[in-house]
Protein backbone atom coordinates (compact mmCIF):
# COMPACT_ATOMS: atom_id res chain seq x y z
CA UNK A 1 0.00 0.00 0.00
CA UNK A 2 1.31 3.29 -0.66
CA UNK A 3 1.04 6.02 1.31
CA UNK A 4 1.79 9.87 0.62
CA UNK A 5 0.74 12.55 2.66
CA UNK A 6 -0.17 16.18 2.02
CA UNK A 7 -1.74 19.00 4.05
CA UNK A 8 -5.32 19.48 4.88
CA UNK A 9 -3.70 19.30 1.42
CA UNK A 10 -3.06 15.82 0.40
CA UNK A 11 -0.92 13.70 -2.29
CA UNK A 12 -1.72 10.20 -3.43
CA UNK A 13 -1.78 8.26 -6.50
CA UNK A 14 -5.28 7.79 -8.13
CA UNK A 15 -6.51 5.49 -10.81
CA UNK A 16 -6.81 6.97 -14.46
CA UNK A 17 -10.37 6.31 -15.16
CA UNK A 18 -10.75 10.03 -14.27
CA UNK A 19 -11.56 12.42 -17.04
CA UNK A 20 -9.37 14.97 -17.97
CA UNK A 21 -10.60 18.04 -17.29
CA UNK A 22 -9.92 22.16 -19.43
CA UNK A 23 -7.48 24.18 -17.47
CA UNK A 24 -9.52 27.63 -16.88
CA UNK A 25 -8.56 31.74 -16.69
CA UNK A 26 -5.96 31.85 -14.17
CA UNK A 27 -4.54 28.03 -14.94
CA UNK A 28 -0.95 27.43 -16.39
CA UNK A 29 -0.58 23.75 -17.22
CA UNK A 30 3.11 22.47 -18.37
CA UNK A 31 3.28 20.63 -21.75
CA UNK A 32 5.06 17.85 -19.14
CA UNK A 33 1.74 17.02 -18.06
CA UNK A 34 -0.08 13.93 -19.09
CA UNK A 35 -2.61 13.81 -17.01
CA UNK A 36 -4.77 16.76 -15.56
CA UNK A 37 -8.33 16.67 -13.81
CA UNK A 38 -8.75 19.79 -10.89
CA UNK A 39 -11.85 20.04 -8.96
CA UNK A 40 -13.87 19.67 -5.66
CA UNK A 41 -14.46 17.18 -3.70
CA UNK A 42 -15.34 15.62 -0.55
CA UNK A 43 -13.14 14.89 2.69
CA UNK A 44 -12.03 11.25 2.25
CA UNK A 45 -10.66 8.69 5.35
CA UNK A 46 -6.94 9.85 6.84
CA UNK A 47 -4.35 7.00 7.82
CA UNK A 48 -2.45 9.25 9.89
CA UNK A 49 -0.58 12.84 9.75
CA UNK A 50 3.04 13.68 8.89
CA UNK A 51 5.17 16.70 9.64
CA UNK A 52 4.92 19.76 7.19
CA UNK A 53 7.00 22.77 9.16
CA UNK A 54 5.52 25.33 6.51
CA UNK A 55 1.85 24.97 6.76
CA UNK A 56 -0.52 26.69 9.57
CA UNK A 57 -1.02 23.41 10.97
CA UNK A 58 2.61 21.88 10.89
CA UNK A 59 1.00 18.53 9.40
CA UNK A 60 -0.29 16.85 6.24
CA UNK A 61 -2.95 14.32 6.30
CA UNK A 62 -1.67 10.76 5.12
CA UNK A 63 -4.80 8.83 2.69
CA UNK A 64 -4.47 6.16 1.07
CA UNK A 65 -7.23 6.31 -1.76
CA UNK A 66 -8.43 9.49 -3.70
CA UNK A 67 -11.03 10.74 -3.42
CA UNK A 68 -14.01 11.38 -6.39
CA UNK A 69 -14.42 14.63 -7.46
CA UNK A 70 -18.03 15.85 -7.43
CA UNK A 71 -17.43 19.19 -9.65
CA UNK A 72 -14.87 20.05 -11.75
CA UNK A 73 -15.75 23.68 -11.60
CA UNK A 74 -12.85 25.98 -9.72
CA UNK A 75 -15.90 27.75 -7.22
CA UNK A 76 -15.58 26.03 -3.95
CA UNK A 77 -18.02 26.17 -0.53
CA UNK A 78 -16.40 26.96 2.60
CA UNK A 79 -17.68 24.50 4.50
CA UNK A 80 -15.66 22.04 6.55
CA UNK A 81 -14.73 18.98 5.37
CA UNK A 82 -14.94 20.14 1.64
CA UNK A 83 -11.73 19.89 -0.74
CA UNK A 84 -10.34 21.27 -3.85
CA UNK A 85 -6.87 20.50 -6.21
CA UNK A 86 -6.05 18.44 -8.99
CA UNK A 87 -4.90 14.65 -10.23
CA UNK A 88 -1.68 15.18 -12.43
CA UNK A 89 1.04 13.10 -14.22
CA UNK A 90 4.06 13.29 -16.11
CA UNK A 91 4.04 12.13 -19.59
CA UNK A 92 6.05 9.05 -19.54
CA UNK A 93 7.07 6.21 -17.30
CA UNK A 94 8.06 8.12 -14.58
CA UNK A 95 6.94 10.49 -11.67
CA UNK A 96 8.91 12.78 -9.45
CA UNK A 97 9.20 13.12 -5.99
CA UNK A 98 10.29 16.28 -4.23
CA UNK A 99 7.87 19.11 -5.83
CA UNK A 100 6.72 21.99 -4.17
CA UNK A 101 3.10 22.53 -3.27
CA UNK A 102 3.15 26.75 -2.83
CA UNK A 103 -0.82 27.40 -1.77
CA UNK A 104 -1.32 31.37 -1.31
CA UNK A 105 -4.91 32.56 -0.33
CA UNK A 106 -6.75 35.14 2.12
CA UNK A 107 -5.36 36.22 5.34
CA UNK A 108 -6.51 33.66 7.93
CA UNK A 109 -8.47 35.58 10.48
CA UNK A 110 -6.30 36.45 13.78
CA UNK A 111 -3.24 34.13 12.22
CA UNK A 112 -2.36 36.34 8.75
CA UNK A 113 -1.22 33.38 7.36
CA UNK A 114 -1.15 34.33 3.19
CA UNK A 115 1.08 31.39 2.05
CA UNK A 116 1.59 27.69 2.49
CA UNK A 117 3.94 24.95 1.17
CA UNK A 118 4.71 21.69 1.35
CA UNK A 119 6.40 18.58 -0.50
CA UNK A 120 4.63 16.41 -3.05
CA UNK A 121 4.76 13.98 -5.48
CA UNK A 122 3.64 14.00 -8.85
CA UNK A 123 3.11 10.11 -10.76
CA UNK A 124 3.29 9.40 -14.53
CA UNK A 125 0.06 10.37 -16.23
CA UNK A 126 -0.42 6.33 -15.92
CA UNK A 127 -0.58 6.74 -12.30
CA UNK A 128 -1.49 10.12 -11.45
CA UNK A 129 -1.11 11.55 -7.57
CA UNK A 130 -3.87 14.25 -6.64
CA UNK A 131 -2.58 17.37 -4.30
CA UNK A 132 -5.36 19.07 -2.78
CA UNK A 133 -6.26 21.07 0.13
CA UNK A 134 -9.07 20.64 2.91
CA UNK A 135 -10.55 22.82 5.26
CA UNK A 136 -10.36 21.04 8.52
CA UNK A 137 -10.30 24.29 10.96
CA UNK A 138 -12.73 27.11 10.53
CA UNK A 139 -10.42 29.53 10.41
CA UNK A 140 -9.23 27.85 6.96
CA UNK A 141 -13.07 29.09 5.79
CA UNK A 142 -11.92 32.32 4.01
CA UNK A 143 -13.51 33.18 0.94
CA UNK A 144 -11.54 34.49 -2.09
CA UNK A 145 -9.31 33.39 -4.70
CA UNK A 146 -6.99 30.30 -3.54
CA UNK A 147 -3.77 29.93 -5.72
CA UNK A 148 -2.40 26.10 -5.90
CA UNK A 149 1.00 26.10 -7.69
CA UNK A 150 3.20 22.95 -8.56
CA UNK A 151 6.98 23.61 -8.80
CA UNK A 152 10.07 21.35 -10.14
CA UNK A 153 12.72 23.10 -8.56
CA UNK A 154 12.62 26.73 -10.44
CA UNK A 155 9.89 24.90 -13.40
CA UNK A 156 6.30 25.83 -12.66
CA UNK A 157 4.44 22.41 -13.37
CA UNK A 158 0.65 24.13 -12.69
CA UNK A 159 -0.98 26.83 -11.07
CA UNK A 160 -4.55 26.61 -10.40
CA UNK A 161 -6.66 29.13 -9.34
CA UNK A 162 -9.83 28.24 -6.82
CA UNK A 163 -12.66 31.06 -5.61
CA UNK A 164 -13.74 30.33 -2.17
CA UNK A 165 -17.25 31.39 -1.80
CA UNK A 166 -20.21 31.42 1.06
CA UNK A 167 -22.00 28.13 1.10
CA UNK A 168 -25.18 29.79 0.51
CA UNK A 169 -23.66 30.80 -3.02
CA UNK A 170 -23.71 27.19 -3.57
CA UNK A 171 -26.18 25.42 -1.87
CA UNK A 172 -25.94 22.08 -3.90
CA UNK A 173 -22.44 21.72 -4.42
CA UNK A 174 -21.91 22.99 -0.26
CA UNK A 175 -24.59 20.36 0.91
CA UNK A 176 -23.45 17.53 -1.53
CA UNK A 177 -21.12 15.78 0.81
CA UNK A 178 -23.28 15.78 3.67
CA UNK A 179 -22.90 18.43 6.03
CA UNK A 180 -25.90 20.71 5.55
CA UNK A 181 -26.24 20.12 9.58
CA UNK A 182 -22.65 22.65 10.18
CA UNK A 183 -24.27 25.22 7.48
CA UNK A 184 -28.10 25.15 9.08
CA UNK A 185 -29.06 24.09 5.41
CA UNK A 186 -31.55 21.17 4.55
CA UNK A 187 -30.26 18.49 2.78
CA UNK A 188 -31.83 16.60 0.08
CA UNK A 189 -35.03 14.68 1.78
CA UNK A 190 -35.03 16.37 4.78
CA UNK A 191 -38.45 17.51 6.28
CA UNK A 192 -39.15 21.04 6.66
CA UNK A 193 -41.19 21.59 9.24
C-alpha cells in the first residue's frame, strides 16, 4: 500500500479512469503534463498525519485512496470537510518526488497566514497523484481566490486558481457531501417543518 501525505492538502496516487478536465482563466498547465483533472471534492478517510514545518497546521494528512471529485468547476463552498486540487502526471514512465506545493490565499483571520507549502509527489500520467487542500479548521473558511502552484525546482508544473465562496452561493455543491447540519441548510429529503 502506498502512502503519501499532504496538508489538509493531500498527495496520493489515483486510478486513471478520471476524465481529464480544461485548465480555466488563471490556470498554467506544463506541456510535461499527461494527465490533468482539478476540482472539488469531498473529505475522504486519513491513515495518519506527517510533519509539514511550513503549513498553519505543521501537518499533512496521510490517505491512502483518492477521493471522487463531485465538480470540476474551480468555485468552492467553505464548508468544513470540503476539498479542492487536482490529479496530475508526467508524460512518460516516470513520476517525481520532491515538488513543491506553494498554496497562497486570504489572510486567515487572527493568524495572517497568506502562504503555504509543502512537498509532493507527482506520478506518470499512468498513475497520477492528486494534491489538494481541505478545510479542517474554521479559520481555513476564508472566501476568495486560492492559488495552488506545482513547482520542479525553479519549473512551474501548474498553477490553479480556486474562488472560495459562502455556502449559501452554492447550496448544492456545499450540501453535496453531507454536512448541511454545520451550514443550518436542509439536505436533500429532509423535512421542513
Amino acid at each position: 500500500m502506498r502512502r503519501i501525505a499532504g496538508l489538509a492538502i493531500l498527495a496520493l496516487p489515483v486510478a486513471l479512469a478520471a476524465q481529464e478536465t480544461v485548465p480555466e482563466a488563471g490556470d498554467y498547465i506544463s506541456p510535461a503534463l499527461g494527465h490533468f483533472e482539478a476540482g472539488v471534492f469531498c473529505a475522504p478517510p486519513t491513515e495518519g498525519a506527517e510533519p509539514a514545518p511550513d503549513t498553519v497546521a505543521g501537518m499533512t494528512h496521510v490517505v491512502t485512496e483518492a477521493p471522487d471529485f463531485v465538480s470540476h468547476g474551480r468555485s468552492v463552498p467553505a464548508v468544513p470537510g470540503v476539498g479542492f486540487g487536482a490529479t496530475t502526471g508526467f508524460k512518460g514512465p516516470f513520476g517525481r518526488d520532491g515538488i513543491e506545493m506553494r498554496v497562497t490565499h486570504p489572510p486567515f483571520p487572527g493568524l495572517g497566514a497568506t502562504r503555504q507549502s509543502f512537498e509532493t509527489w507527482i506520478g506518470p500520467a499512468a498513475d497520477p497523484g492528486i494534491t489538494f487542500y481541505q478545510f479542517d479548521h474554521d479559520y481555513e473558511l476564508v472566501t476568495g481566490d486560492w492559488v495552488m502552484e506545482a513547482w520542479d525546482g525553479d519549473s512551474l508544473v501548474y498553477r490553479l486558481v480556486f474562488t472560495v465562496v459562502p455556502p449559501e452561493l452554492l447550496p448544492d455543491l456545499a450540501g453535496i457531501c453531507g454536512y448541511e447540519d454545520l451550514l443550518g441548510m436542509a439536505g436533500p429529503g429532509a423535512m421542513a417543518g
